[in-house]
Structures are given as structure tokens and as C-alpha cells.
PDB file of N, CA and C in Angstrom:
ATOM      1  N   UNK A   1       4.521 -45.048  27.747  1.00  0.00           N
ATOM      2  CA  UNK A   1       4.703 -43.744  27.169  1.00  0.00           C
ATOM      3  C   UNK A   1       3.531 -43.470  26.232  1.00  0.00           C
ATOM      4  N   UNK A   2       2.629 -42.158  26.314  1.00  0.00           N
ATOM      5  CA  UNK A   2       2.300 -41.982  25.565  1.00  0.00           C
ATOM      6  C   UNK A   2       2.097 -40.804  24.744  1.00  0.00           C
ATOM      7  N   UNK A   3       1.850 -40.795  23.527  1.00  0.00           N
ATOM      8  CA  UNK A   3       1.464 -39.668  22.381  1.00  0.00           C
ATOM      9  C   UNK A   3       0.537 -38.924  22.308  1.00  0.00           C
ATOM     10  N   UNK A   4       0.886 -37.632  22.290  1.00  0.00           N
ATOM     11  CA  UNK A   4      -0.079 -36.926  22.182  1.00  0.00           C
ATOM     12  C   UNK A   4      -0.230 -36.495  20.981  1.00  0.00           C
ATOM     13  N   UNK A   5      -1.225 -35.733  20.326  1.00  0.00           N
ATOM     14  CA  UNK A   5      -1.531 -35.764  18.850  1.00  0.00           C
ATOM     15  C   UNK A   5      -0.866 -33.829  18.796  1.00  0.00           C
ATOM     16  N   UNK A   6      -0.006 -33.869  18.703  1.00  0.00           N
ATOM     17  CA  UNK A   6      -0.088 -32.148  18.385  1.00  0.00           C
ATOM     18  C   UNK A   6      -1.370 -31.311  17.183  1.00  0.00           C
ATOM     19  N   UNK A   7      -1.502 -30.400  17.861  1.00  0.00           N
ATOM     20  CA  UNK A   7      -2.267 -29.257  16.890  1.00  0.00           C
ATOM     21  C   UNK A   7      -1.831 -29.364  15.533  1.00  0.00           C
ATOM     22  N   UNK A   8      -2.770 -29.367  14.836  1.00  0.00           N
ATOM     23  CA  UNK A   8      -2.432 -28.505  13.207  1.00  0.00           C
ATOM     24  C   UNK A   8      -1.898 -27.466  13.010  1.00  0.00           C
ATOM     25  N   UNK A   9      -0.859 -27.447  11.869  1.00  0.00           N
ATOM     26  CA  UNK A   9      -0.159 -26.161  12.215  1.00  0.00           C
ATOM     27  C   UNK A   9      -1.344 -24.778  11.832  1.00  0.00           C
ATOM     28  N   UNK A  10      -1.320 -23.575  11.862  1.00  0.00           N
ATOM     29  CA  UNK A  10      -2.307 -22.329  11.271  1.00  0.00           C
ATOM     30  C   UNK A  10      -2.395 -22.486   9.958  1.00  0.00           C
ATOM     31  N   UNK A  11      -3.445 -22.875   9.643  1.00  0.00           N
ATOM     32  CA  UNK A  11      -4.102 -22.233   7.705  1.00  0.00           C
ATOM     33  C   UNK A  11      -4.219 -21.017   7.564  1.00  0.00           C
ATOM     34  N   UNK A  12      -2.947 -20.108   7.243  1.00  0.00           N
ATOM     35  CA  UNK A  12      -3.108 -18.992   7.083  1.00  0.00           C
ATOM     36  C   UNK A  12      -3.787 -18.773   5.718  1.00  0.00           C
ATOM     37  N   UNK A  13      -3.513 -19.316   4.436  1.00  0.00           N
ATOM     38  CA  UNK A  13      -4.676 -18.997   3.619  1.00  0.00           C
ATOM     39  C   UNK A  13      -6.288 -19.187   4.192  1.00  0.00           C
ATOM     40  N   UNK A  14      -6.688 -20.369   5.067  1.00  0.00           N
ATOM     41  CA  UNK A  14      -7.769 -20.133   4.866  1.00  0.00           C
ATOM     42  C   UNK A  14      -8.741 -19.055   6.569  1.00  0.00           C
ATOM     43  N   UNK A  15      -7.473 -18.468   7.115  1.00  0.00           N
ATOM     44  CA  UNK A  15      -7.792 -17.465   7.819  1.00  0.00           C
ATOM     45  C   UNK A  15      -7.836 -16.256   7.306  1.00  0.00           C
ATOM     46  N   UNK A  16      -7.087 -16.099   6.225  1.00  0.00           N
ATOM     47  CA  UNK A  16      -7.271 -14.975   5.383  1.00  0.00           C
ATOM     48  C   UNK A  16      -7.846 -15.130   4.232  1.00  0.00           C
ATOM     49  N   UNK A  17      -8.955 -16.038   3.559  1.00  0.00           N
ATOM     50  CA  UNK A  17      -9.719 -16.411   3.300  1.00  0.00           C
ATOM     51  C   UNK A  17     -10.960 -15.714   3.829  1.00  0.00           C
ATOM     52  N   UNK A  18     -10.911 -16.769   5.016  1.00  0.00           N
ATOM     53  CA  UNK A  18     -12.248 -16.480   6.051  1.00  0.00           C
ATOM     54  C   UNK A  18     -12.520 -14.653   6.483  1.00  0.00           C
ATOM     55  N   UNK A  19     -11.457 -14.246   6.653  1.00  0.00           N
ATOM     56  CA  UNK A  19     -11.527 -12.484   6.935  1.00  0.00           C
ATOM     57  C   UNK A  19     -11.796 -11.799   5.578  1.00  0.00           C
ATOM     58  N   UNK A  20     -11.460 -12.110   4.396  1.00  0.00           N
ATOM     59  CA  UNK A  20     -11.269 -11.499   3.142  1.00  0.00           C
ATOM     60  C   UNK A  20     -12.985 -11.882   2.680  1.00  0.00           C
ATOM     61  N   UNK A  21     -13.238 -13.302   2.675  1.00  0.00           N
ATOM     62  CA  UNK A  21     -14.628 -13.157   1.965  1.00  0.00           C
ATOM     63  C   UNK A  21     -15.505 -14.388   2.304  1.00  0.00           C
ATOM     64  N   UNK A  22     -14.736 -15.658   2.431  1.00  0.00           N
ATOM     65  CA  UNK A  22     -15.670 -16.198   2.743  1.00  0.00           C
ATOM     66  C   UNK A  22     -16.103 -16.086   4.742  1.00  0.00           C
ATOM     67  N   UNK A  23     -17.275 -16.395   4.582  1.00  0.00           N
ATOM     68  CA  UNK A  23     -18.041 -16.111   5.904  1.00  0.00           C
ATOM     69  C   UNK A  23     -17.584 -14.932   6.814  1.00  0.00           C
ATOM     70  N   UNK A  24     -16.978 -14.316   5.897  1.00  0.00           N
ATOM     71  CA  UNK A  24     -17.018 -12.986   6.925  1.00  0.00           C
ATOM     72  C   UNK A  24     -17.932 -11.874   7.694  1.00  0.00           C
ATOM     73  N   UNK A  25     -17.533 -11.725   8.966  1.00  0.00           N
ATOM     74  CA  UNK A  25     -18.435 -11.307   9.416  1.00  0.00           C
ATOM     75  C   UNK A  25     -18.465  -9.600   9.346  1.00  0.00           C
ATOM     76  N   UNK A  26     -19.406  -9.330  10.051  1.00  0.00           N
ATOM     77  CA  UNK A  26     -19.428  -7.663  10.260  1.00  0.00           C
ATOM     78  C   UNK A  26     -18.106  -7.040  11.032  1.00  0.00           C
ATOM     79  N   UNK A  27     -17.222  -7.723  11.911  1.00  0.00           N
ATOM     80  CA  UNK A  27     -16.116  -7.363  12.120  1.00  0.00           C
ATOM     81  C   UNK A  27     -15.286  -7.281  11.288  1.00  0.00           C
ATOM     82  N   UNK A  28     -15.364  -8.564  10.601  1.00  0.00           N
ATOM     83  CA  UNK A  28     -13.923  -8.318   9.527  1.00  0.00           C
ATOM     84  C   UNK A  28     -14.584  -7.409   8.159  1.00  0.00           C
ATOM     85  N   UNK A  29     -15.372  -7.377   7.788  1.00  0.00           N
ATOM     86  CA  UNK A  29     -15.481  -5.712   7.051  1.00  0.00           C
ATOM     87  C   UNK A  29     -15.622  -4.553   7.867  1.00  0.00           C
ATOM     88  N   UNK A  30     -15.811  -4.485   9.172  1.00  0.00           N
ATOM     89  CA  UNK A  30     -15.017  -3.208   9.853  1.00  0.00           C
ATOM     90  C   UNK A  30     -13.597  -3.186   9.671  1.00  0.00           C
ATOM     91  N   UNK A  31     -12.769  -4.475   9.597  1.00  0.00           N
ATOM     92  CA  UNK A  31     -11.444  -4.267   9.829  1.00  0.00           C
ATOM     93  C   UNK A  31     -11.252  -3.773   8.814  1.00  0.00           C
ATOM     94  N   UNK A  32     -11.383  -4.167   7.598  1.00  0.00           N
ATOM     95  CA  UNK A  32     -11.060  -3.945   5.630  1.00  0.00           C
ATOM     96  C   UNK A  32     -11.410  -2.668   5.515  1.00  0.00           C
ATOM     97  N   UNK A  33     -12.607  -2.351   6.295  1.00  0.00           N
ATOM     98  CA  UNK A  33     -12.828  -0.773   6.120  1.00  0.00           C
ATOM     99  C   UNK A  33     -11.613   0.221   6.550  1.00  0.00           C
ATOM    100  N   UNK A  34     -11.283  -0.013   8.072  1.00  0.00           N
ATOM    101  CA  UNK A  34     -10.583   0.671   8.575  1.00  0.00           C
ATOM    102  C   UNK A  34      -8.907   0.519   7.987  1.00  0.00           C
ATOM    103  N   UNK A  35      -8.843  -0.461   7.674  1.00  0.00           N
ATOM    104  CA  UNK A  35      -7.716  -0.495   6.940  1.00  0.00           C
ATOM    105  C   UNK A  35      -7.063   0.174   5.463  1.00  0.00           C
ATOM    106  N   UNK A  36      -8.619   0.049   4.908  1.00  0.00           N
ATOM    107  CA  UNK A  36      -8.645   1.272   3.560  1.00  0.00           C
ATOM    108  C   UNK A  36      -8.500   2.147   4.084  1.00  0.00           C
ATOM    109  N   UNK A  37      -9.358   2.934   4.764  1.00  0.00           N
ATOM    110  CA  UNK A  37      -9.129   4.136   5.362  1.00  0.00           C
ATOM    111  C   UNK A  37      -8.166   4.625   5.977  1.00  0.00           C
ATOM    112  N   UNK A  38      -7.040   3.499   6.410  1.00  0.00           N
ATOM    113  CA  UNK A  38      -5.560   4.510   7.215  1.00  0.00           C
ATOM    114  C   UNK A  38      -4.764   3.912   5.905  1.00  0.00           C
ATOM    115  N   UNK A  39      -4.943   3.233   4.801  1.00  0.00           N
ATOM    116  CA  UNK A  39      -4.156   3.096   3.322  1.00  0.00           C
ATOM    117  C   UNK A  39      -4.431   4.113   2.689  1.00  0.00           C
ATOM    118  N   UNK A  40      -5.536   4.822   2.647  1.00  0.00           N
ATOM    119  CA  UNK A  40      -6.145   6.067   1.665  1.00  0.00           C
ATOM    120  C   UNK A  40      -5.440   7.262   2.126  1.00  0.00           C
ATOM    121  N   UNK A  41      -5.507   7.496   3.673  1.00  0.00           N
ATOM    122  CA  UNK A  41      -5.031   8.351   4.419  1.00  0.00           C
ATOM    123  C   UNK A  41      -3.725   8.708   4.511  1.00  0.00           C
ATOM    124  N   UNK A  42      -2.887   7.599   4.642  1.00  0.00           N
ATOM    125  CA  UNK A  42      -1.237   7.680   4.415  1.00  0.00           C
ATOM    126  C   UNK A  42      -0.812   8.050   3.020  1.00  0.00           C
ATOM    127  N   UNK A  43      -1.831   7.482   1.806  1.00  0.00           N
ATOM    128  CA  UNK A  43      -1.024   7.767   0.797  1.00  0.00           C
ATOM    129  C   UNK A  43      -1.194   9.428   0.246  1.00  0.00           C
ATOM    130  N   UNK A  44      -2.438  10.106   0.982  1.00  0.00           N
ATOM    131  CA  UNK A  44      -2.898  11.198   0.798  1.00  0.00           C
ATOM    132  C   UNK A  44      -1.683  12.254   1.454  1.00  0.00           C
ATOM    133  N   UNK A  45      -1.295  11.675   2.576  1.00  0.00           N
ATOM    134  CA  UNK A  45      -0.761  12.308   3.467  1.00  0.00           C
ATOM    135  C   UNK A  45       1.171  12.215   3.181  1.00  0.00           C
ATOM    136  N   UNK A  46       1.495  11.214   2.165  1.00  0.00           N
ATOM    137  CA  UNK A  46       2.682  11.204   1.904  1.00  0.00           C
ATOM    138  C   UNK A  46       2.934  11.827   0.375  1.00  0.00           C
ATOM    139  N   UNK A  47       1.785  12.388  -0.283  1.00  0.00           N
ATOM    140  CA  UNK A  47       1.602  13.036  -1.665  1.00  0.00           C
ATOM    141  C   UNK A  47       1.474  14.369  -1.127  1.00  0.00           C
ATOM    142  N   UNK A  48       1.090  14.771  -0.024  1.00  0.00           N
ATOM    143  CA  UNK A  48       1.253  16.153   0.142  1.00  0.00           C
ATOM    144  C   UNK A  48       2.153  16.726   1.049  1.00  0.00           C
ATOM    145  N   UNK A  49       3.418  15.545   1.752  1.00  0.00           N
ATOM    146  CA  UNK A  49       4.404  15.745   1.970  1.00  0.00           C
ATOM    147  C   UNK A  49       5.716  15.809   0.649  1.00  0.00           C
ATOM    148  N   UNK A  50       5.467  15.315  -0.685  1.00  0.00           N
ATOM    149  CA  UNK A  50       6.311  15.015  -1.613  1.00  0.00           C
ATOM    150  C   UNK A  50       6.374  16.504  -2.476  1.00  0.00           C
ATOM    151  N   UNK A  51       4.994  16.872  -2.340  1.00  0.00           N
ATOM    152  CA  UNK A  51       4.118  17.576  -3.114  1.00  0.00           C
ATOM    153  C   UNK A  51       5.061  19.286  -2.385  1.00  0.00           C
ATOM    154  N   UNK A  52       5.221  19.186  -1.016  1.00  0.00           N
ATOM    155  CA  UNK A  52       5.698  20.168  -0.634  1.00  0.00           C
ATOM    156  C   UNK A  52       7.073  20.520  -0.469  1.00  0.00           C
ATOM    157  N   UNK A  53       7.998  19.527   0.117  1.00  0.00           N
ATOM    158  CA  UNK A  53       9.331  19.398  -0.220  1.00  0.00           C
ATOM    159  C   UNK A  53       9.860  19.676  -1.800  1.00  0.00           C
ATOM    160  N   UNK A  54       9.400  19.408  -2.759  1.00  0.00           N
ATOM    161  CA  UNK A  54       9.517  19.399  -4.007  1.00  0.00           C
ATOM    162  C   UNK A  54       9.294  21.111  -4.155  1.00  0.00           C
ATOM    163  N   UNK A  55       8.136  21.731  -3.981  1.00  0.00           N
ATOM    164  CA  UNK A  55       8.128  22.659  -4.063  1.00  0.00           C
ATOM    165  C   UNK A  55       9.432  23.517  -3.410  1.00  0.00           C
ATOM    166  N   UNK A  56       9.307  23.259  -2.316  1.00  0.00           N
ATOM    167  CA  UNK A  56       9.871  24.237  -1.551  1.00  0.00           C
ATOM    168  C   UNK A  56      11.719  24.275  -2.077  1.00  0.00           C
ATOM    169  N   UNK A  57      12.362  23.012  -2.498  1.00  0.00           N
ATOM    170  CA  UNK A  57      12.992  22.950  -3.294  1.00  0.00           C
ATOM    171  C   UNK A  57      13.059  23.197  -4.689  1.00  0.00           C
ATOM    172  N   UNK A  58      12.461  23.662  -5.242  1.00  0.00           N
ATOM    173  CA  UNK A  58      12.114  24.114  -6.467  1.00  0.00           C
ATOM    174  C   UNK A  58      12.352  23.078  -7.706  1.00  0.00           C
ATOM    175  N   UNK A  59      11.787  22.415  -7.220  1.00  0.00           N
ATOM    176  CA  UNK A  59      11.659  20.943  -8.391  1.00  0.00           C
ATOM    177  C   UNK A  59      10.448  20.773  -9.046  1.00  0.00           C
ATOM    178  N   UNK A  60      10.344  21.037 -10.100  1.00  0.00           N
ATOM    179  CA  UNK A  60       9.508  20.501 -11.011  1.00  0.00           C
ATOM    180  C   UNK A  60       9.372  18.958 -11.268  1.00  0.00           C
ATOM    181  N   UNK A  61       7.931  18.645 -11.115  1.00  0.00           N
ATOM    182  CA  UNK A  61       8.086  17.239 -11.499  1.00  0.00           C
ATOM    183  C   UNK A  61       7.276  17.220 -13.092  1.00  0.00           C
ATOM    184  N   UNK A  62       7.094  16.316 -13.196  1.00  0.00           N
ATOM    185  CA  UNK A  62       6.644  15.985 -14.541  1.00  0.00           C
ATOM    186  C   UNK A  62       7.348  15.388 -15.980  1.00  0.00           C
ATOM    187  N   UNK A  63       6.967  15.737 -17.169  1.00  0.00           N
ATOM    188  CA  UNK A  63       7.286  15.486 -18.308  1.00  0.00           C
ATOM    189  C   UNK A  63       7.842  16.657 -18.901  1.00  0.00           C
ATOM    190  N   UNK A  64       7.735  17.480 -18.897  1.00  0.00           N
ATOM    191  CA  UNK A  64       8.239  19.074 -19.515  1.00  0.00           C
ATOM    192  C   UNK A  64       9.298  19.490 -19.728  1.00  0.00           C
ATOM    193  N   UNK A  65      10.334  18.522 -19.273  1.00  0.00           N
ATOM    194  CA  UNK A  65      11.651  18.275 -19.611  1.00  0.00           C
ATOM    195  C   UNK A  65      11.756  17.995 -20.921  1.00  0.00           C
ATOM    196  N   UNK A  66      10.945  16.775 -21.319  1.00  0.00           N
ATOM    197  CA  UNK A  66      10.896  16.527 -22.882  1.00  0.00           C
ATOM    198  C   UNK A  66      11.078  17.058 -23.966  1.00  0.00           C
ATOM    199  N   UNK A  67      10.404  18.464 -24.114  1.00  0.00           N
ATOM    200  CA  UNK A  67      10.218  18.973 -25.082  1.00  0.00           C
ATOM    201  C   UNK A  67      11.054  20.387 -25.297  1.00  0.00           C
ATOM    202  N   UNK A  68      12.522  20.585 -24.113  1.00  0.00           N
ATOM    203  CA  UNK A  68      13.177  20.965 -24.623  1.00  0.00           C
ATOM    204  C   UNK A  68      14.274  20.350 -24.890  1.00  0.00           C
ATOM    205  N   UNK A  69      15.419  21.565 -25.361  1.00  0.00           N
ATOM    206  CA  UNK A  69      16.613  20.700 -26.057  1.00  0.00           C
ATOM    207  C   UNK A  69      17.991  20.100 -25.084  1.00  0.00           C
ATOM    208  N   UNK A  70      18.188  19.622 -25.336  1.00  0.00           N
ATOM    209  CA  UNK A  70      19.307  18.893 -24.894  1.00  0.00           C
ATOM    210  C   UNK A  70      20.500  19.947 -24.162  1.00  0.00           C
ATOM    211  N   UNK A  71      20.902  20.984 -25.308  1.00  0.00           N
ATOM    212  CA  UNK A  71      22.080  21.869 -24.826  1.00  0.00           C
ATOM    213  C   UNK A  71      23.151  20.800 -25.266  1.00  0.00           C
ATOM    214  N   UNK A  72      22.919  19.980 -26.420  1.00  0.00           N
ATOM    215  CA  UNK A  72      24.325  19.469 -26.155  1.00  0.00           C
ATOM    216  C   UNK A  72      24.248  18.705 -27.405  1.00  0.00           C
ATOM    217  N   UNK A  73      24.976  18.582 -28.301  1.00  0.00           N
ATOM    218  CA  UNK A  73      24.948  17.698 -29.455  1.00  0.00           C
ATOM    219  C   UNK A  73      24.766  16.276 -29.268  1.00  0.00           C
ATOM    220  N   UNK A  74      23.501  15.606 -29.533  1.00  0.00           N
ATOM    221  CA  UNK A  74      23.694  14.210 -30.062  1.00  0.00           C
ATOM    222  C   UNK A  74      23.759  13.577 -31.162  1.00  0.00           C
ATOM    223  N   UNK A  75      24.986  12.501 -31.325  1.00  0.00           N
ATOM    224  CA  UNK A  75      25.500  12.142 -32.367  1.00  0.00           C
ATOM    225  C   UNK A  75      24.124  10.714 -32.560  1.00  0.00           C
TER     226      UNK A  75
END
């Protein structure tokens, strides 16, 4: 009978390592690029979905609540 040596399991730190900075190549800063770019894009794109529902419901967002009164006695 004999043994075979199984594989190492995946170094996921040092695959995401290797893509993040060390020896990375011109692909993996295409990937980081493109990945900012659909992160920049979604969050742009879910601020001017919030941005409009809110409106269209007539919600004020902000702080401006603050600085009036209560309507109501606090003890």
C-alpha cells in the first residue's frame, strides 16, 4: 500500500496578499481597478435611489429636527 502526499491546503492570505500587493501584476490592478469602479458606482447609484424615494415621500433627512421643540413637556 502506498501514500500519497496530498496537496497543501489554499493560502488564502497569501493569495490575497499576492493580488493586493505583493508581486502583483498588471492584471490584478486591473481587477482592484474594476472593482473600485462597480464599488463607486453602486454606492452612487444606491444614494440616488435613497435620495429619491425619500423625496418623493416627503421625508426630510438630516439634523433639523433638533432645533425645534418637542410639543410636549419634558420633565
Amino acid at each position: 500500500m502506498t501514500i500519497e502526499a496530498r496537496r497543501p491546503p489554499l493560502q488564502l492570505a497569501a493569495g490575497f496578499r499576492r493580488i493586493v500587493g505583493g508581486g502583483a501584476s498588471w492584471s490584478g490592478l486591473l481587477l482592484q481597478l474594476a472593482l473600485l469602479v462597480a464599488v463607486v458606482w453602486l454606492i452612487y447609484v444606491m444614494a440616488g435611489n435613497v435620495r429619491a424615494n425619500l423625496q418623493a415621500q416627503g421625508i426630510a433627512s438630516g439634523f433639523g429636527f433638533l432645533e425645534r421643540s418637542a410639543g410636549f413637556a419634558v420633565s
